[in-house]
N, C-alpha and C. Protein backbone atom coordinates (compact mmCIF):
# COMPACT_ATOMS: atom_id res chain seq x y z
N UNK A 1 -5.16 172.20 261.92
CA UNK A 1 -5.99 172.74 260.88
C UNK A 1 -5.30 172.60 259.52
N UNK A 2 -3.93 172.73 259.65
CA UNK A 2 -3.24 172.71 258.07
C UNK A 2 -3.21 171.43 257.46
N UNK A 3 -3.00 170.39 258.83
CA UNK A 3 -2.81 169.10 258.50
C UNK A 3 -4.58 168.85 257.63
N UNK A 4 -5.52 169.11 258.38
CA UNK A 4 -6.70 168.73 257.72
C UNK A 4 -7.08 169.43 256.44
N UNK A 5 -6.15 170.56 256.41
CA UNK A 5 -6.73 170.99 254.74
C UNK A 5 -6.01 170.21 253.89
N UNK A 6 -4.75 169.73 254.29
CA UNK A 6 -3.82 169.37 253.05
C UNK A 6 -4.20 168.08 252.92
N UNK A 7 -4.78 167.10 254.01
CA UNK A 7 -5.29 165.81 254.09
C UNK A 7 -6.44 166.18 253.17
N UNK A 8 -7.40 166.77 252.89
CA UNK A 8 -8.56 167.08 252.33
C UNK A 8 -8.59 167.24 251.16
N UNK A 9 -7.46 167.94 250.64
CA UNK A 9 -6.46 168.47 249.63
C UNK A 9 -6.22 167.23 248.77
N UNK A 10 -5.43 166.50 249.15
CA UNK A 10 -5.22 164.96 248.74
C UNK A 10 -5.70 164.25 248.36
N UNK A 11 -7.13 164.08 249.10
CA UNK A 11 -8.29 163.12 248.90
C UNK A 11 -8.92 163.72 247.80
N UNK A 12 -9.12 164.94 247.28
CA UNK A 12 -9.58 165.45 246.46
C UNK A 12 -8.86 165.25 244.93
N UNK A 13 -7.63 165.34 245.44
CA UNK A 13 -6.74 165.10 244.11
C UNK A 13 -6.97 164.00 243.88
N UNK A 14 -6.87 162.73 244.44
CA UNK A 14 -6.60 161.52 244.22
C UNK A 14 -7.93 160.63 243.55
N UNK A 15 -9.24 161.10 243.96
CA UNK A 15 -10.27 161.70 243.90
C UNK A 15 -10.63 161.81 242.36
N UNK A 16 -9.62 162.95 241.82
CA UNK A 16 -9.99 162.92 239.99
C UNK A 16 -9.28 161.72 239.29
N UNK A 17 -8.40 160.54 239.91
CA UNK A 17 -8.31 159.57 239.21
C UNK A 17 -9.14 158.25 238.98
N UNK A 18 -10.30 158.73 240.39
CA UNK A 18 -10.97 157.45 240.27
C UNK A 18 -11.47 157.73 239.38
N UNK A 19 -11.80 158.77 238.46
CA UNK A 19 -13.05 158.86 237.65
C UNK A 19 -12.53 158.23 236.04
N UNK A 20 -11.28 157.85 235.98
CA UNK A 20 -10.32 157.75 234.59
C UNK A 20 -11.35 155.86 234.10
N UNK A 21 -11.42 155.67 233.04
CA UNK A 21 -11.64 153.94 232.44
C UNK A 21 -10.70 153.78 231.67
N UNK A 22 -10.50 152.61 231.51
CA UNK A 22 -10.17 152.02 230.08
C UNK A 22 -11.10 151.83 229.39
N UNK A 23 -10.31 151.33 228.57
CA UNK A 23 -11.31 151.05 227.04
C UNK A 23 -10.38 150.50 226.09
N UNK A 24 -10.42 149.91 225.01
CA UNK A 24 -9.86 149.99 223.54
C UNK A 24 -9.89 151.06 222.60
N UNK A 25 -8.83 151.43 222.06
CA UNK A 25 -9.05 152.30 220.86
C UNK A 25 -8.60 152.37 219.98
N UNK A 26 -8.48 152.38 218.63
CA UNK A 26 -8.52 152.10 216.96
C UNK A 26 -7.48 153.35 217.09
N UNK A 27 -5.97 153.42 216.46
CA UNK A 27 -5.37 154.25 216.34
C UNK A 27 -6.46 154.65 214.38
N UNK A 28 -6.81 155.72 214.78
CA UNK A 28 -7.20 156.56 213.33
C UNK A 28 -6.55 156.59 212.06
N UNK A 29 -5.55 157.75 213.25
CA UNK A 29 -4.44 158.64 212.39
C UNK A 29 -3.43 159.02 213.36
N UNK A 30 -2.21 158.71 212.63
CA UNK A 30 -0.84 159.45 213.63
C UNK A 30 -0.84 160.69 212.64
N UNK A 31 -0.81 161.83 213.39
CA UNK A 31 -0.31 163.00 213.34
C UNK A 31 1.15 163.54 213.42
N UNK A 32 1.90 162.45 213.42
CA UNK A 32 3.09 162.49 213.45
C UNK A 32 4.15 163.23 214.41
N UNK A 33 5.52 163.33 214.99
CA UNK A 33 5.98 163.44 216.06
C UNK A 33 5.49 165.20 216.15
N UNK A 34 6.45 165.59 217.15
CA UNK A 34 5.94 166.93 217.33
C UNK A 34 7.62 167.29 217.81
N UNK A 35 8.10 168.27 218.40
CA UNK A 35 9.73 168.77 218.50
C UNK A 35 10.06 168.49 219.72
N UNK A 36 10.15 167.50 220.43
CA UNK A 36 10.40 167.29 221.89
C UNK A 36 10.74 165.62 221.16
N UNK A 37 12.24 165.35 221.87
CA UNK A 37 12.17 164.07 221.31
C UNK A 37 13.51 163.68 222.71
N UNK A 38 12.88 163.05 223.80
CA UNK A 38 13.69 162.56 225.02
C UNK A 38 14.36 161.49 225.28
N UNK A 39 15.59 161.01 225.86
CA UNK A 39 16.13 159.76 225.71
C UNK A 39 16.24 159.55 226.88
N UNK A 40 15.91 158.29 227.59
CA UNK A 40 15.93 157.42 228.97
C UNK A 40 17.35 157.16 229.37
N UNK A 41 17.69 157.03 230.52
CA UNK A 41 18.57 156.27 230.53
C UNK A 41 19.26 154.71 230.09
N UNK A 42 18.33 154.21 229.72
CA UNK A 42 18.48 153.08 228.73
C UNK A 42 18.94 153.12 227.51
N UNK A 43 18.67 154.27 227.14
CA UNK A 43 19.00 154.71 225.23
C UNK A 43 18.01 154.79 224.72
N UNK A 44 16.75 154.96 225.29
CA UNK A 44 15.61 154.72 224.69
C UNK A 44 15.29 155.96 224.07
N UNK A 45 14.72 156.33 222.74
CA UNK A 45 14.73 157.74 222.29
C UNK A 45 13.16 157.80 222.39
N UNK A 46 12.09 158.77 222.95
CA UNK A 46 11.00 158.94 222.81
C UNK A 46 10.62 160.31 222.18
N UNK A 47 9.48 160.29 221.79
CA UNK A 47 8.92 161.53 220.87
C UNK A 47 7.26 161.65 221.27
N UNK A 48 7.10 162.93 220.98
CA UNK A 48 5.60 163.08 221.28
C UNK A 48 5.29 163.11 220.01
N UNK A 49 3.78 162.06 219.96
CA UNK A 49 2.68 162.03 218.87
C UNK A 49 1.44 162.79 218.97
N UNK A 50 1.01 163.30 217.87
CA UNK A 50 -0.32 163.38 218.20
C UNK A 50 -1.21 162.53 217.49
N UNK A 51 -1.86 161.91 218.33
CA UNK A 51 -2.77 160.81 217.28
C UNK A 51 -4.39 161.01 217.57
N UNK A 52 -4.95 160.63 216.19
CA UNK A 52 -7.29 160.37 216.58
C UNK A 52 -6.83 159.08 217.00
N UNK A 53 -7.98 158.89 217.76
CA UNK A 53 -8.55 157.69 218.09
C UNK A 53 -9.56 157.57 218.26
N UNK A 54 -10.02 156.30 218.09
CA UNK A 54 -11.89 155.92 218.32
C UNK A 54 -11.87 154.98 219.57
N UNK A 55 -12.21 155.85 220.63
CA UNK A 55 -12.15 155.02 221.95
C UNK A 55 -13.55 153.74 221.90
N UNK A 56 -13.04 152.85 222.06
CA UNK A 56 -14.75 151.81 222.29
C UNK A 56 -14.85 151.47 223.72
N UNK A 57 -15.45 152.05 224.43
CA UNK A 57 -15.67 151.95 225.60
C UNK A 57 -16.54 150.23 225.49
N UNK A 58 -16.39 149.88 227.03
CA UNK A 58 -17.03 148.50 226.66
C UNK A 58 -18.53 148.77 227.34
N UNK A 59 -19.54 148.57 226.33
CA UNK A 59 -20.83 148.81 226.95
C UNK A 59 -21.06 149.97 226.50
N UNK A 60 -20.47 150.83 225.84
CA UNK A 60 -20.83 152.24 225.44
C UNK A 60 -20.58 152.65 224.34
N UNK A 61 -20.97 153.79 223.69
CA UNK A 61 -20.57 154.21 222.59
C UNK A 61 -19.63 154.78 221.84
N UNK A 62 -18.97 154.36 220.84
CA UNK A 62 -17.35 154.77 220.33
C UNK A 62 -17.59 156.26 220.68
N UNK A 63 -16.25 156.75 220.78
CA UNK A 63 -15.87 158.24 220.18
C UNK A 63 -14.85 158.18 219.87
N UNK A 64 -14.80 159.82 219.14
CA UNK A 64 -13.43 159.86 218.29
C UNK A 64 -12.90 161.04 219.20
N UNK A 65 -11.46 161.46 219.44
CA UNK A 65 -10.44 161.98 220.21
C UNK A 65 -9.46 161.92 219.94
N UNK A 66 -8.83 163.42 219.83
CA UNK A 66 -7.18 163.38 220.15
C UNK A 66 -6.61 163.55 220.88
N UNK A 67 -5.28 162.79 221.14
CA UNK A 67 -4.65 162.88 222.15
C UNK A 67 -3.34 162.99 221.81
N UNK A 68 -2.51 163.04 222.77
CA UNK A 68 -0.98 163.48 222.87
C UNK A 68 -0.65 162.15 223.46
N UNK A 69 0.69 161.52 223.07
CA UNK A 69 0.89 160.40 223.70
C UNK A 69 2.92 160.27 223.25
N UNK A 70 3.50 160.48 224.73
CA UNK A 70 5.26 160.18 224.76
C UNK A 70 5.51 158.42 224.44
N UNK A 71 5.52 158.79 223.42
CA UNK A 71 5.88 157.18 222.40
C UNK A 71 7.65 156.38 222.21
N UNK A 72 7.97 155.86 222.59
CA UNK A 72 9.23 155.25 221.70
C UNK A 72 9.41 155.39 220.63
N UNK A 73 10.33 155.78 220.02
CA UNK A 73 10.43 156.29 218.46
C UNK A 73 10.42 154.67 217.76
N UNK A 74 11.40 153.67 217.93
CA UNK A 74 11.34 152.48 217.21
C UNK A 74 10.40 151.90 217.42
N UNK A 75 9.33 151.91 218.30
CA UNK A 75 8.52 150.98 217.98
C UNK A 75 6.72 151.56 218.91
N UNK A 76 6.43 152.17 218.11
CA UNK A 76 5.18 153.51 218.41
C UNK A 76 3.79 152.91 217.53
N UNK A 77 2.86 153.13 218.10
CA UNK A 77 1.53 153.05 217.34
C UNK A 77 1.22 153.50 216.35
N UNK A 78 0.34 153.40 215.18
CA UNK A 78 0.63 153.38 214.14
C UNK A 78 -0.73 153.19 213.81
N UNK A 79 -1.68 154.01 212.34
CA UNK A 79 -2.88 153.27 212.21
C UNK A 79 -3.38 152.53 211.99
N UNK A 80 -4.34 151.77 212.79
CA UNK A 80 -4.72 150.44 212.71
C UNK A 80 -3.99 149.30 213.98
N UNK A 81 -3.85 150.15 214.28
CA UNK A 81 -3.22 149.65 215.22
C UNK A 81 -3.97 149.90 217.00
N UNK A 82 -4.97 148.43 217.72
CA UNK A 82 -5.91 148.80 218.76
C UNK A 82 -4.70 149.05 220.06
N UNK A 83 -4.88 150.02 220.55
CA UNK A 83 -4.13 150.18 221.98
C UNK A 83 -5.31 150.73 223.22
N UNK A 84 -4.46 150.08 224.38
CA UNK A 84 -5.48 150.33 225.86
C UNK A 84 -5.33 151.95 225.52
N UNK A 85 -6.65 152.50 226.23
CA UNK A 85 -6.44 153.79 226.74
C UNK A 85 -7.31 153.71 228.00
N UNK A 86 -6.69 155.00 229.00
CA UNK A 86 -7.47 155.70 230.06
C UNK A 86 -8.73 156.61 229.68
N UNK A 87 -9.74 156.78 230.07
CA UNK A 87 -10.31 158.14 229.62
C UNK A 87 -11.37 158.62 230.78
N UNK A 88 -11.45 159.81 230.49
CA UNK A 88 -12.49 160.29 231.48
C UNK A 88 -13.93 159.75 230.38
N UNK A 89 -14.91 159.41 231.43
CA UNK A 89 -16.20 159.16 230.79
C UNK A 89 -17.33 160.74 230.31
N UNK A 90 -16.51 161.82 230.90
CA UNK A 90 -17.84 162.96 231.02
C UNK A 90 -16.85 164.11 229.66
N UNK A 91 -15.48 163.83 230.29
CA UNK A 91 -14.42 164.53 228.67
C UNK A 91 -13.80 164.38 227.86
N UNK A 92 -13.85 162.81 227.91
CA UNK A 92 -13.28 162.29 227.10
C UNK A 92 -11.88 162.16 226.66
N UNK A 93 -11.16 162.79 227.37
CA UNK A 93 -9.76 163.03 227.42
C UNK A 93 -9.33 161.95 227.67
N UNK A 94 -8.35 161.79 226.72
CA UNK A 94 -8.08 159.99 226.68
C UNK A 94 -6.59 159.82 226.81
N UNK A 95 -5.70 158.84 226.76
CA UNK A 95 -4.01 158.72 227.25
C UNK A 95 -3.94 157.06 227.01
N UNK A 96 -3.00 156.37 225.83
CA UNK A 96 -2.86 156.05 225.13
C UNK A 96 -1.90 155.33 226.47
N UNK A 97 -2.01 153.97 226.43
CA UNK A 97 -1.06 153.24 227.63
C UNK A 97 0.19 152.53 227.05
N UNK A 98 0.95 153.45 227.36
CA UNK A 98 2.21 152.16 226.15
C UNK A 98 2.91 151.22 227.15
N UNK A 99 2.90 151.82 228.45
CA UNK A 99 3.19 151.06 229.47
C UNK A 99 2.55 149.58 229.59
N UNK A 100 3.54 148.36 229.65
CA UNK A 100 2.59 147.17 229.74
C UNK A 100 2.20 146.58 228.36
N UNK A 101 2.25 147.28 227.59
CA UNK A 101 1.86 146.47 226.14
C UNK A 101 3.17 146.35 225.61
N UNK A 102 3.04 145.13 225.19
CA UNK A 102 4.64 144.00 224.75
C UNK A 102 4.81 144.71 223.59
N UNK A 103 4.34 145.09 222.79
CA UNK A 103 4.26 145.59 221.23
C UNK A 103 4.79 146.82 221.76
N UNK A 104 5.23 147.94 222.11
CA UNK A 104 5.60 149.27 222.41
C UNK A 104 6.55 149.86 224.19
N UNK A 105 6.47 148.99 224.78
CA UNK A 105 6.73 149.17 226.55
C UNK A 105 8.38 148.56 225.97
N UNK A 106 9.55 149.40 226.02
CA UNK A 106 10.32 149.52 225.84
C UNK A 106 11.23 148.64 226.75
N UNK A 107 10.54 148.33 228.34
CA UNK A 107 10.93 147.82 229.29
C UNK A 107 11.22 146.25 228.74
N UNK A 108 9.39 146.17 228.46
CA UNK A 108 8.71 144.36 227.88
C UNK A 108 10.09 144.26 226.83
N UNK A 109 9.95 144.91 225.57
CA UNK A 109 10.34 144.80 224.59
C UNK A 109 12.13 144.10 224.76
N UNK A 110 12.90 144.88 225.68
CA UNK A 110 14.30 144.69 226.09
C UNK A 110 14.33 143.80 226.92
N UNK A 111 13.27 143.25 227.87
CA UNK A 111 13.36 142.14 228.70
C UNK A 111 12.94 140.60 227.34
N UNK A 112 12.08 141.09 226.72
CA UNK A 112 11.77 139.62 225.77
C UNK A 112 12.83 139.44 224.95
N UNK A 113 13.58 140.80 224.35
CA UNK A 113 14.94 140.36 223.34
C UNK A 113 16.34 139.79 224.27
N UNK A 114 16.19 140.27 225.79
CA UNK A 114 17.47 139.48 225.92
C UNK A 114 17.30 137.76 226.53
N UNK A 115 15.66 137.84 226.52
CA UNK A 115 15.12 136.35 226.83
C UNK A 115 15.38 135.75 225.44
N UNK A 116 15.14 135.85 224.90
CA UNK A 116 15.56 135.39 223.43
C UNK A 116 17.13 135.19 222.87
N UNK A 117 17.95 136.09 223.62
CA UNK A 117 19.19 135.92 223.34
C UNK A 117 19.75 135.11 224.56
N UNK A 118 19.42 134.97 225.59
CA UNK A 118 19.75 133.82 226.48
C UNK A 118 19.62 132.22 225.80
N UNK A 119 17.94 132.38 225.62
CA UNK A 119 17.56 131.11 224.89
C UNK A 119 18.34 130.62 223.70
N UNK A 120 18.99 131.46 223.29
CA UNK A 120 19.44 131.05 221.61
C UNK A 120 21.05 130.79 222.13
N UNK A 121 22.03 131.59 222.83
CA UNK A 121 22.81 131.30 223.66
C UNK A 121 22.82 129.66 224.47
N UNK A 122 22.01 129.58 225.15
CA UNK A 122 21.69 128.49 225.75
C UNK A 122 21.25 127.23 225.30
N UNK A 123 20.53 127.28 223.89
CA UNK A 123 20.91 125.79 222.92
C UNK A 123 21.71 125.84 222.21
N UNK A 124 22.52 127.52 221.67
CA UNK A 124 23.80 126.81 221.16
C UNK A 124 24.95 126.17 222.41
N UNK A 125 24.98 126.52 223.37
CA UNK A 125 25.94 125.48 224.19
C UNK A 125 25.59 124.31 224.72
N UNK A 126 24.23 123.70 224.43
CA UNK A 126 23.56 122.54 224.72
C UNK A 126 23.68 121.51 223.01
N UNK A 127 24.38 122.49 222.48
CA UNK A 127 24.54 121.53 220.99
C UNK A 127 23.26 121.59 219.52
N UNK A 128 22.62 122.49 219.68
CA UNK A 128 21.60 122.80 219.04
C UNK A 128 23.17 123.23 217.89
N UNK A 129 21.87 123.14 216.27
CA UNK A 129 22.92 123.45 215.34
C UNK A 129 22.86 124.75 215.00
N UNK A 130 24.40 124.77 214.75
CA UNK A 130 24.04 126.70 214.23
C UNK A 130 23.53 126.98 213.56
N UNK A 131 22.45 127.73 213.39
CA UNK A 131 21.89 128.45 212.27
C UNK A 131 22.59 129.22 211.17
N UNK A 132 22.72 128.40 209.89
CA UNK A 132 23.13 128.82 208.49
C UNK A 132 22.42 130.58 208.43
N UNK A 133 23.70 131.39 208.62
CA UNK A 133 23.08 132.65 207.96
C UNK A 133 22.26 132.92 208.91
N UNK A 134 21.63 132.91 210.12
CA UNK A 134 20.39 133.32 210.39
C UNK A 134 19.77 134.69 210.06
N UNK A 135 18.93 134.83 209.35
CA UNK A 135 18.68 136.33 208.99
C UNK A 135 18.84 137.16 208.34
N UNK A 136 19.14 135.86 207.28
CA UNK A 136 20.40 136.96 206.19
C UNK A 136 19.68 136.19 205.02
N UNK A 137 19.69 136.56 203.78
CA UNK A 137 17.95 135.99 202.82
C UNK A 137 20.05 136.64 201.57
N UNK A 138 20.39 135.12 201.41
CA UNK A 138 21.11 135.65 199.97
C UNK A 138 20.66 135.51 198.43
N UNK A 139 19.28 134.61 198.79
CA UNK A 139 18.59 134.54 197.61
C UNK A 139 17.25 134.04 197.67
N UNK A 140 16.63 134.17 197.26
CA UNK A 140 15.36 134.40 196.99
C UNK A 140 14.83 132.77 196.65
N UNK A 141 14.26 131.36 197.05
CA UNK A 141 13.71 130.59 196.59
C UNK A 141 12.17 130.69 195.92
N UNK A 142 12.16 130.18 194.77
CA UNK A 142 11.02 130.42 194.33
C UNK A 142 9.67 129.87 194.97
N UNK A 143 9.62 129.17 196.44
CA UNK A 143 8.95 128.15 197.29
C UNK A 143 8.94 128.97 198.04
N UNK A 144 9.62 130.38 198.49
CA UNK A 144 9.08 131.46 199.54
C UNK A 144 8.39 131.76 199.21
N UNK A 145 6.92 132.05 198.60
CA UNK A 145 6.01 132.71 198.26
C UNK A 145 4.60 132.26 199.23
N UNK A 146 4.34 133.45 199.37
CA UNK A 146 2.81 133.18 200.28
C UNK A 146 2.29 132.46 200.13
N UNK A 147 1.97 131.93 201.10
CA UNK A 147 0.79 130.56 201.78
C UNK A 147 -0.46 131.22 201.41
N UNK A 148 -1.19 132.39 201.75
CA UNK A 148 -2.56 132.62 202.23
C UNK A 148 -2.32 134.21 201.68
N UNK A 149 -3.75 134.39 201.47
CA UNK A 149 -4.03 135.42 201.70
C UNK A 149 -4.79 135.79 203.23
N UNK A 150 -4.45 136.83 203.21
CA UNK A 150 -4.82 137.56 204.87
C UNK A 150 -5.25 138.55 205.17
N UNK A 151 -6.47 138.89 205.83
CA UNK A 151 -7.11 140.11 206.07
C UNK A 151 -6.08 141.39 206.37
N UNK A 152 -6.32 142.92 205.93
CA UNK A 152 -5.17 143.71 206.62
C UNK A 152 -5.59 144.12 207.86
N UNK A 153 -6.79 144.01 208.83
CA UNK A 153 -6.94 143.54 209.32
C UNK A 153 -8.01 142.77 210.65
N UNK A 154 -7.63 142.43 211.77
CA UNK A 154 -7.93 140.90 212.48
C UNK A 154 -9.38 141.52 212.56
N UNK A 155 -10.01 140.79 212.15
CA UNK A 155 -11.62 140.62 212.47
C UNK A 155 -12.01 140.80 214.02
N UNK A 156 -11.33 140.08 214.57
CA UNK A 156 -12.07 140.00 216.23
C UNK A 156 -11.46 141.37 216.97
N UNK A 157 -10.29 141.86 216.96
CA UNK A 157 -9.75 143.28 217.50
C UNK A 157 -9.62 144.47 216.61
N UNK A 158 -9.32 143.96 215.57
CA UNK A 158 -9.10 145.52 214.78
C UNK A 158 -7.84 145.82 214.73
N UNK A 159 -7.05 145.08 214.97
CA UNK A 159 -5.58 145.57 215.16
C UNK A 159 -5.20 145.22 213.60
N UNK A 160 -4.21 146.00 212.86
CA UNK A 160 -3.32 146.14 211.92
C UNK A 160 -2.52 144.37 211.66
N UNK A 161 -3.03 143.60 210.74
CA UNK A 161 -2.27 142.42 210.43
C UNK A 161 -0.83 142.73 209.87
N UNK A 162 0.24 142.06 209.99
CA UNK A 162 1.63 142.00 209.43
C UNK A 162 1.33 140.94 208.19
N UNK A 163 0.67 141.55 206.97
CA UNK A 163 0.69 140.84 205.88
C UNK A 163 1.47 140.06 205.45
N UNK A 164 3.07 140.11 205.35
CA UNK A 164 4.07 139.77 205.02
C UNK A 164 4.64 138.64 205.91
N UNK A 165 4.10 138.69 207.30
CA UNK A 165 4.40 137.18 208.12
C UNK A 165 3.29 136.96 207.88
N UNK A 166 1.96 136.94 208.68
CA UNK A 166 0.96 136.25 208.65
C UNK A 166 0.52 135.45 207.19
N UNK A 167 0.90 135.98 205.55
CA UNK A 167 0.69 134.96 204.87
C UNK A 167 1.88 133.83 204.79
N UNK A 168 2.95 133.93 205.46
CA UNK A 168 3.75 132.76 205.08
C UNK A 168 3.67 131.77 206.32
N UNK A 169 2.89 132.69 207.70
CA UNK A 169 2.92 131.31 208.78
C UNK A 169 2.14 129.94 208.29
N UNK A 170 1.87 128.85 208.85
CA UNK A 170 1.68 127.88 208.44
C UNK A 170 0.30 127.87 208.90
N UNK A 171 -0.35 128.24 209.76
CA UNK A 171 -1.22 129.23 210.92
C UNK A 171 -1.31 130.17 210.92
N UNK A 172 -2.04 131.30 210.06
CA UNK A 172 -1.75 132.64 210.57
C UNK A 172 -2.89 133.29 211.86
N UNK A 173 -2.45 134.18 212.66
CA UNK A 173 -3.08 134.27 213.90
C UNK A 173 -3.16 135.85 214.05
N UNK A 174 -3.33 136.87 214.52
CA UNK A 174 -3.38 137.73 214.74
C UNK A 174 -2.28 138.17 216.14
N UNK A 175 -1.07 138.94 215.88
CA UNK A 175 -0.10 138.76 217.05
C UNK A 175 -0.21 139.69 218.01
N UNK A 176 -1.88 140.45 217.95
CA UNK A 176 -2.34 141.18 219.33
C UNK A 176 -3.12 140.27 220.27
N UNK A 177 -4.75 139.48 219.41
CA UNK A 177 -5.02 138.85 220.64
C UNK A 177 -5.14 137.63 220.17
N UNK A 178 -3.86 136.92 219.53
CA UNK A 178 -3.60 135.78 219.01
C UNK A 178 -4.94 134.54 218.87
N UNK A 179 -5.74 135.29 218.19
CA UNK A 179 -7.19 134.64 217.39
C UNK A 179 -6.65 134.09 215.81
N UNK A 180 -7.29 133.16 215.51
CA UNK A 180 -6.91 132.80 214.31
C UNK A 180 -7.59 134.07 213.29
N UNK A 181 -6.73 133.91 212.24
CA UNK A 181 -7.01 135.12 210.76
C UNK A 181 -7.86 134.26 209.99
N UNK A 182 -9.04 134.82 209.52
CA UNK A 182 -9.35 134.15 208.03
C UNK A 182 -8.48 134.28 207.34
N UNK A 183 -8.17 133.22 206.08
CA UNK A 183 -7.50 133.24 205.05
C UNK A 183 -7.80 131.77 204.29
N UNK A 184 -7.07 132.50 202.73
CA UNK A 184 -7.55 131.55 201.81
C UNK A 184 -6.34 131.50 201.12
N UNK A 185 -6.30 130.26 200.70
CA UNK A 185 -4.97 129.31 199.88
C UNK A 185 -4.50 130.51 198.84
N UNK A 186 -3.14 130.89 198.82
CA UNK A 186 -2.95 131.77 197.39
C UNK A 186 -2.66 131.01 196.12
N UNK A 187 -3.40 131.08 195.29
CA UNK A 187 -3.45 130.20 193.96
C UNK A 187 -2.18 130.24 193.41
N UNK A 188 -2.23 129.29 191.85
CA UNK A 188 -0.70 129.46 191.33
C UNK A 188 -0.32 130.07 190.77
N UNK A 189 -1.20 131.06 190.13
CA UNK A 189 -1.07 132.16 189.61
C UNK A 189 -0.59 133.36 190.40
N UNK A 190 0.44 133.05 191.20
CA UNK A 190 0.52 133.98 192.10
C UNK A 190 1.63 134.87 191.54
């Protein structure tokens, strides 16, 4: 008999997750951290936000919602900025997925920088040339100046453009769902 309540028990719990969706949602407004600020064993420092969002369900109608969401402090959502969420369809109670998105998943983020430092490792001992300075700007050429002007932002997602790269790529693209940006030549009057 105990076994069948607690089996029953279970199914019931497990039960209130089928009811959760995704969706997209338009960070609003960050509400900024709150006094709980936790560090991983990685070094990772996290903080609780409170942020609006405008959930767009697909097939349904936006809403707006706040939620609570345990963020990475260096690199956290921000407005204008589209992130997955979970939500119930009947309360709307929504949860902000940082897990899995390359832009914020602390995991992604530390696995792509030491892929990058392998790679850069690995053509300098294949004879690639060293990079003069890499990263280091000691002066200013008057030929760095923006290519384009660029939406703030991407037309097709809604996500927050990086003004400052996207007008100097040669291509500018949107670096959530890498769609091309409108843009127009910046004159010389710049």
């Amino acid at each position: 008999m105990g076994f069948g309540t607690a089996r029953g028990a279970r199914a019931s719990y497990w039960g209130m997750f089928d009811k959760k969706a995704q969706a997209d949602a338009l960070i609003l407004d960050d509400e900024g951290p709150g006094n709980v600020v936790d560090t991983d064993i990685h070094g990772v420092h996290w903080d609780h936000h409170k942020y609006i969002v405008e959930v767009r369900p697909p097939g349904g109608e936006p809403f707006r919602v706040e939620t609570k969401a345990k963020v990475p402090i260096s690199h956290h959502p921000e407005p204008g900025d589209v992130v997955k969420v979970t939500y119930d369809p009947k309360s709307h109670k929504s949860e902000i997925q940082i897990e899995g998105d390359p832009r914020y998943d602390p995991k992604i983020i530390r696995a792509n920088s030491k892929h990058e430092r392998d790679a850069r490792a690995e053509a300098l001992l294949s004879g690639a040339p060293v990079p003069a300075a890499a990263g280091v700007v000691h002066f200013v050429n008057i030929d760095d100046r923006p290519q384009w002007k660029v939406p703030a932002t991407c037309p097709e997602c809604g996500t927050r453009v990086d003004q400052s790269m996207a007008s100097m790529a040669d291509h500018p693209t949107c670096q959530y769902c890498a769609k091309p940006l409108p843009c127009e030549p910046v004159g010389e009057d710049y």
